[in-house]
Protein backbone atom coordinates (compact mmCIF):
# COMPACT_ATOMS: atom_id res chain seq x y z
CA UNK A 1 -26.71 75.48 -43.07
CA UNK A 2 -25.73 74.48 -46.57
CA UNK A 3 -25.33 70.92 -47.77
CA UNK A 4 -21.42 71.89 -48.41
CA UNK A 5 -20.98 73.21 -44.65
CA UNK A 6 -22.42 70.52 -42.88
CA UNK A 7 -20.14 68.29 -45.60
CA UNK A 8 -17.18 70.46 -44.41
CA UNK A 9 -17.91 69.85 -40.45
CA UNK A 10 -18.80 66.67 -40.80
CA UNK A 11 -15.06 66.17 -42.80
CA UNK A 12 -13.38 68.18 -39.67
CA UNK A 13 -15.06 66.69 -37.19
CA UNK A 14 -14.04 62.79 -38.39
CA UNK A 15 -10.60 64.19 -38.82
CA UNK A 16 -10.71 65.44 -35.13
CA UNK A 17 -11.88 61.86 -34.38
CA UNK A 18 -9.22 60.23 -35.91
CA UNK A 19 -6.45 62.71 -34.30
CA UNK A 20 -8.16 62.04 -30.49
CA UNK A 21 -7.51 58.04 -31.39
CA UNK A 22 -4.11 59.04 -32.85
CA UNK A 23 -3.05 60.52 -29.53
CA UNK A 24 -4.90 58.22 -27.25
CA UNK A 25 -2.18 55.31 -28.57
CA UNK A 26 0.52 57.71 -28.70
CA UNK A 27 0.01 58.42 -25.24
CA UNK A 28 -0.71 54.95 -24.08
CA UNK A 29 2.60 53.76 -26.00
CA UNK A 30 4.10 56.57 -23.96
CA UNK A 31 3.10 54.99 -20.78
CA UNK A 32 4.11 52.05 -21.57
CA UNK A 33 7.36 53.02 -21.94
CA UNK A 34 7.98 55.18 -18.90
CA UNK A 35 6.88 52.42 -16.91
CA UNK A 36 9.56 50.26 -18.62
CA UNK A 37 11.95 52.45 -17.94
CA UNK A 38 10.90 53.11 -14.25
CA UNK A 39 11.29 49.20 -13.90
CA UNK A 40 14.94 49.30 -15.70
CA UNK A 41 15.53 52.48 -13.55
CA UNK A 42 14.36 50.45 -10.28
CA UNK A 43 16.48 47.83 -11.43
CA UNK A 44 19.67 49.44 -11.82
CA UNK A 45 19.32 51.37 -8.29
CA UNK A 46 19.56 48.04 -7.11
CA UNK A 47 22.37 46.68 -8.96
CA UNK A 48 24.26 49.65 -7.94
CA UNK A 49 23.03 49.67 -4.49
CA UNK A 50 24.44 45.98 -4.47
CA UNK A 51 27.66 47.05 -5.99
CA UNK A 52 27.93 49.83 -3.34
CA UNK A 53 27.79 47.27 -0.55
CA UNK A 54 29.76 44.49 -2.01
CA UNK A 55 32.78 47.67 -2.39
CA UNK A 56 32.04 48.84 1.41
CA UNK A 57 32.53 44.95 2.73
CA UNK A 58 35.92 44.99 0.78
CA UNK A 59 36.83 48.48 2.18
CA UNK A 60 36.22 46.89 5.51
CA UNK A 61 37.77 43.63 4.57
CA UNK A 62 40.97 45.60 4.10
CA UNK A 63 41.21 47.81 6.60
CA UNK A 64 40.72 44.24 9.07
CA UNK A 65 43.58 42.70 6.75
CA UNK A 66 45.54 46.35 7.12
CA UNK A 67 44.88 46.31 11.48
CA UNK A 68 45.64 42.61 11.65
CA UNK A 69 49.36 43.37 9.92
């Protein structure tokens, strides 16, 4: 192999090295931020699971006011 080939693959092959690192803190960036949003998702099924109960009470709430009239 020629002094200008192994050059060459030795040039690729750092470049492919820098691209794996490239993509191994793209994707752990990535992760990071679907589990933030799974925790903001999480958190917002509860808020609206809270809402949904606190509306049901009142629903029932007025149907007791509406029987007791």
């Amino acid at each position: 192999m020629q002094e200008n080939d192994l050059q060459a693959l030795m040039s690729r092959f750092e470049q492919l090295l820098e691209r794996v690192e490239q993509l191994k803190r793209q994707n752990a960036l990535l992760h990071a931020q679907e589990r933030t949003w799974r925790e903001e998702r999480a958190h917002l099924i509860e808020k609206n699971e809270i809402a949904r109960r606190k509306v049901e009470s009142m629903i029932l709430r007025l149907k007791a006011l509406e029987q007791d009239s």
